[in-house]
Protein backbone atom coordinates (compact mmCIF):
# COMPACT_ATOMS: atom_id res chain seq x y z
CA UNK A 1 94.94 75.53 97.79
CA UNK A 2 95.89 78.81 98.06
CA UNK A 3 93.96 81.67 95.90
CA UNK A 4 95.98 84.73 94.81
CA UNK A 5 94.55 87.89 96.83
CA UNK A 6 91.99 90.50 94.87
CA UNK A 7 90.82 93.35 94.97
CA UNK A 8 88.74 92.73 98.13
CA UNK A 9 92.42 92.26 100.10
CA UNK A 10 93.63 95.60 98.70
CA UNK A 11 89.99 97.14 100.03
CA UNK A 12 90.38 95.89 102.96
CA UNK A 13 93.88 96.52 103.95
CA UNK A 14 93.36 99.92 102.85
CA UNK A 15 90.17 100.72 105.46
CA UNK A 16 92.08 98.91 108.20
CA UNK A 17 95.33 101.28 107.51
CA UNK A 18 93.54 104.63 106.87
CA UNK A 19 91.46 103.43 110.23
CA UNK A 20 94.52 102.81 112.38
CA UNK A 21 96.42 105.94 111.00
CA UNK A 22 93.26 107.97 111.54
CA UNK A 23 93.42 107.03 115.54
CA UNK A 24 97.56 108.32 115.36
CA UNK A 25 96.30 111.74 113.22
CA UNK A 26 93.83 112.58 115.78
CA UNK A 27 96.13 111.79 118.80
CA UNK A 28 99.05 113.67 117.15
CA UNK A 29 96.46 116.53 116.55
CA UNK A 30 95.51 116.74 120.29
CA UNK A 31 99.27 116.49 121.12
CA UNK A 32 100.43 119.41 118.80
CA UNK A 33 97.45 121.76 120.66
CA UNK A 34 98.09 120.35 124.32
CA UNK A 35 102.26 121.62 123.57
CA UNK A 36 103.40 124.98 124.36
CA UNK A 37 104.45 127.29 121.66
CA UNK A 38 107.83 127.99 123.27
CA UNK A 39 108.71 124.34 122.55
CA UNK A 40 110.14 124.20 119.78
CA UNK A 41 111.91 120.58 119.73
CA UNK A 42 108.55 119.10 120.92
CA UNK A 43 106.73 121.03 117.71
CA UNK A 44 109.57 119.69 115.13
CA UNK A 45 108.40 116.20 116.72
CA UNK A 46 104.73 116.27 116.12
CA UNK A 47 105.04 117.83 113.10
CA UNK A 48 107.26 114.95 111.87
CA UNK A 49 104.30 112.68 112.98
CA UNK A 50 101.89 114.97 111.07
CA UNK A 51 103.71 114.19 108.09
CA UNK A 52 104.46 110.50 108.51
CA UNK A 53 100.87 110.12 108.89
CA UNK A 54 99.30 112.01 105.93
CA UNK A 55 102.02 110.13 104.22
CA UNK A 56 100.49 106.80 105.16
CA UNK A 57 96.83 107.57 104.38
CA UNK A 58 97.90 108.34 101.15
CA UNK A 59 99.12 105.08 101.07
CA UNK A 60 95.57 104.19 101.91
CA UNK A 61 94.01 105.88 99.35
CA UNK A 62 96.24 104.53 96.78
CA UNK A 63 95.43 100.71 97.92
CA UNK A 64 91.99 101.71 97.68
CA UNK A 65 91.98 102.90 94.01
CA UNK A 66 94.18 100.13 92.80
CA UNK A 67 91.55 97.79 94.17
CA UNK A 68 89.04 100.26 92.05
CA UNK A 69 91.22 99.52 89.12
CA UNK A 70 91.44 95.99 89.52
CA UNK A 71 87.69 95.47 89.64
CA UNK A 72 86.40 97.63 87.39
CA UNK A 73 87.41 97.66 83.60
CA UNK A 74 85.55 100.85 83.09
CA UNK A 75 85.04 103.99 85.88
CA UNK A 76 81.58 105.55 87.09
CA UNK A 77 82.51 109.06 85.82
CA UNK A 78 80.24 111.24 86.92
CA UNK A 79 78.40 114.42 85.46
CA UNK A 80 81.58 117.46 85.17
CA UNK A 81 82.83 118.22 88.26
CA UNK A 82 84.83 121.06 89.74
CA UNK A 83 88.42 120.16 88.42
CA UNK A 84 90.12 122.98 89.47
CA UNK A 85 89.44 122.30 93.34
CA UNK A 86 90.24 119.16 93.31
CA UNK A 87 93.81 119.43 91.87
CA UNK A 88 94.24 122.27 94.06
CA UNK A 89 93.46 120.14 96.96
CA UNK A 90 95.23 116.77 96.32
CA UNK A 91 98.29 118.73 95.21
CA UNK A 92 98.44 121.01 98.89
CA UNK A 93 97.68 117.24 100.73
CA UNK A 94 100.49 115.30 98.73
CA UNK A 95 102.89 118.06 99.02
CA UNK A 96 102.76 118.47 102.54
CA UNK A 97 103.11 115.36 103.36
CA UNK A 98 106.01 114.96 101.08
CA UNK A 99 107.91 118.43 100.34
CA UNK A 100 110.86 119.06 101.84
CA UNK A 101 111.70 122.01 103.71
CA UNK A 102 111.90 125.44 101.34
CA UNK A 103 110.17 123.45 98.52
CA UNK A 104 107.47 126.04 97.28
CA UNK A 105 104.38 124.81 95.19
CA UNK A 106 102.39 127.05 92.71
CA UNK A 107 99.37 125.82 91.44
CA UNK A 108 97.57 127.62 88.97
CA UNK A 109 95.15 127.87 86.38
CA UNK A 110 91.11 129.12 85.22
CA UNK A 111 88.02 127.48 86.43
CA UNK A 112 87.69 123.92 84.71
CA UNK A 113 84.82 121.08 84.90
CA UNK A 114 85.53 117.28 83.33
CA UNK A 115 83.53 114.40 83.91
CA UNK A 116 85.72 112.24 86.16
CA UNK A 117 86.08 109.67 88.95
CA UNK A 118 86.98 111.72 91.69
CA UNK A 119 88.79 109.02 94.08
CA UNK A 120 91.06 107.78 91.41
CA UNK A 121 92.27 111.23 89.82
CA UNK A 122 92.77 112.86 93.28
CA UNK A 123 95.21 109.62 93.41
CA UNK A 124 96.72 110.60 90.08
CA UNK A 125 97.14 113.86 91.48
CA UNK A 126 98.84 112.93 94.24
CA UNK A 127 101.33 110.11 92.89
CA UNK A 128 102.10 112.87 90.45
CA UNK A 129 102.49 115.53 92.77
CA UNK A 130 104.96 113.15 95.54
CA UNK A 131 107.19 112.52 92.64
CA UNK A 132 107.59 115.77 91.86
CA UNK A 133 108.48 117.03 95.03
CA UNK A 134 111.21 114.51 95.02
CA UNK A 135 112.64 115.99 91.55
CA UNK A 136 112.28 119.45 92.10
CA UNK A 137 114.69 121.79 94.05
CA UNK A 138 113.00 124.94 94.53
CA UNK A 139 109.25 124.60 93.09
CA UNK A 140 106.47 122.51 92.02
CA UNK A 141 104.41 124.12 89.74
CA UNK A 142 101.45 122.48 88.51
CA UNK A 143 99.16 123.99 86.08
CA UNK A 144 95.70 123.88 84.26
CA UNK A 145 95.24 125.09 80.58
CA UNK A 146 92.50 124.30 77.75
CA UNK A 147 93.07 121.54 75.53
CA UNK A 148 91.35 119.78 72.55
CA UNK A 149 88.08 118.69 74.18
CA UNK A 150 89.28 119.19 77.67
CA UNK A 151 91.69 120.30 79.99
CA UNK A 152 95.80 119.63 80.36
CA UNK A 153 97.13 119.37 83.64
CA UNK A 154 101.26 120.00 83.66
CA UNK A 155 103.20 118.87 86.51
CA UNK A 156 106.88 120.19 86.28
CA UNK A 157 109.87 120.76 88.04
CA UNK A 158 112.90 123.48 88.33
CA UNK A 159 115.40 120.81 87.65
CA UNK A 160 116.69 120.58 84.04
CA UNK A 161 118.88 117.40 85.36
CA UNK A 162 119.11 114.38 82.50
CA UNK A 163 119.26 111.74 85.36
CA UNK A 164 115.33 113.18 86.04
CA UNK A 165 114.25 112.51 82.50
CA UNK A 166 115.57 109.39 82.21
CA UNK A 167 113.83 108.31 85.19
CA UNK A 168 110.75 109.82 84.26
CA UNK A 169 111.09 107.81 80.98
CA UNK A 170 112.55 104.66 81.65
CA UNK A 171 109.46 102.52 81.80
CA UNK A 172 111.48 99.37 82.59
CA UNK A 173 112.84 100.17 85.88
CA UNK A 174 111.57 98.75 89.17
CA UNK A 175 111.24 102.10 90.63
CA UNK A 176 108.75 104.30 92.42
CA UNK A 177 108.80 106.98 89.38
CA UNK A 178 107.85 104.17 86.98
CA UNK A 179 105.50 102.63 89.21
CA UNK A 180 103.63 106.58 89.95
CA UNK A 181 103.90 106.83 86.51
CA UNK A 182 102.25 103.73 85.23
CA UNK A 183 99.63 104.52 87.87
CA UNK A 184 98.46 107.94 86.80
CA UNK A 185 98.69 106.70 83.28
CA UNK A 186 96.07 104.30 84.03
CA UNK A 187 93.97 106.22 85.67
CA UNK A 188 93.84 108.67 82.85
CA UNK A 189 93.24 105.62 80.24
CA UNK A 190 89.73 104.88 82.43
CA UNK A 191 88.83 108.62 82.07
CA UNK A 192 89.21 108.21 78.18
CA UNK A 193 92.76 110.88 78.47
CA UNK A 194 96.60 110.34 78.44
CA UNK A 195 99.52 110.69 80.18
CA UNK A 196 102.13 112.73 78.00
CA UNK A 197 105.68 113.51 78.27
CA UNK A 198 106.78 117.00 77.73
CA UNK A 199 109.73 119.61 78.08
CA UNK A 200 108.92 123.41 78.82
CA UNK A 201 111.37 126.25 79.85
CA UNK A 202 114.33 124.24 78.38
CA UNK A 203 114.90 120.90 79.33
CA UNK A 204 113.06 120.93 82.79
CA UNK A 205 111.19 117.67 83.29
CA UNK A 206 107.32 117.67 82.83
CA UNK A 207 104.36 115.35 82.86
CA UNK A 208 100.76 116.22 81.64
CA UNK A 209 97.63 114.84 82.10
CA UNK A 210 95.07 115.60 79.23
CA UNK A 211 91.37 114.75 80.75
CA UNK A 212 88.23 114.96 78.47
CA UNK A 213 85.60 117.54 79.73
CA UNK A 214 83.09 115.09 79.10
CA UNK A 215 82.83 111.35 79.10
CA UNK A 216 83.56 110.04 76.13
């Protein structure tokens, strides 16, 4: 009989595809410096690669927290940890593998610590920060601020378009802003925080993430 596929298959797909895609990063890496400067066609090329394959470890890294998720009811979070550097960095890895060209991204905000599980919020981070890119027209702006026993992290776009809230809300759709959604929402449920919807500077569509500083 055949046995429904766990965690384990998710694990392992994810190692073979981040090992595979690490091979084509390295190769296009070696390409990119081996090209003259003067070539411009050849540069759009490899940096089209460059993109397609940060793109695809992402992928990686999000099979391989989902098969945290799946095993593990509760997360190892670990003593406070440097918050601030790790949104900075997910954010600048998601966005250039998915901004488009003339997309800007501002990320801002003070020092901050929380206890976390730094694997699966860099993947909140990232889910977050992909969808955005693909709702906002000019910038991404991503910020931290104090909240009640920890820290809010905002997420939100330049666009004050309806059809972006709805999809933002519409928790019954088959589609990939439900499905980033739902993900970062449970990753914030295993750090003891929430996912909230809000609406700053009008009616521009925004998403926060409110992590303890501490484990709960």
């Amino acid at each position: 009989m055949l046995q429904k596929p766990d965690s384990r298959f998710l694990s392992i797909t994810a190692h073979d595809l981040r090992g595979a895609v690490g091979v084509l990063d390295g190769a296009t890496k070696e390409l990119t410096r081996e090209l003259s400067k003067d070539n411009a066609d050849a540069t759009k090329l490899t940096q089209m690669v460059a993109r397609s394959t940060q793109r695809l470890l992402l992928l990686g890294d999000r099979l391989s927290v989902l098969a945290k998720l799946m095993d593990a009811p509760e997360l190892d979070l670990s003593e406070p940890a440097d918050l601030t550097t790790l949104l900075k960095d997910a954010a600048n890895r998601a966005f250039t593998a998915h901004a488009r060209r003339n997309l800007r991204l501002r990320v801002e905000g003070p020092p901050a610590s929380a206890a976390m599980h730094s694997q699966a919020l860099t993947g909140a981070v990232s889910e977050l920060t992909a969808l955005f890119c693909s709702f906002s027209q000019a910038e991404l702006s991503i910020t931290i601020t104090a909240a009640a026993h920890g820290w809010r992290i905002t997420f939100q776009s330049d666009n004050p378009s309806e059809s972006v809230q709805r999809a933002l809300r519409d928790r019954s759709a088959a589609t990939q802003a439900n499905a980033s959604i739902t993900f970062a929402e449970t990753v914030m449920a295993r750090h003891h925080g929430s996912l909230e919807f809000s609406e700053n500077d009008g009616s521009n569509a925004a998403v926060s993430l409110l992590i303890p500083a501490s484990a709960a």
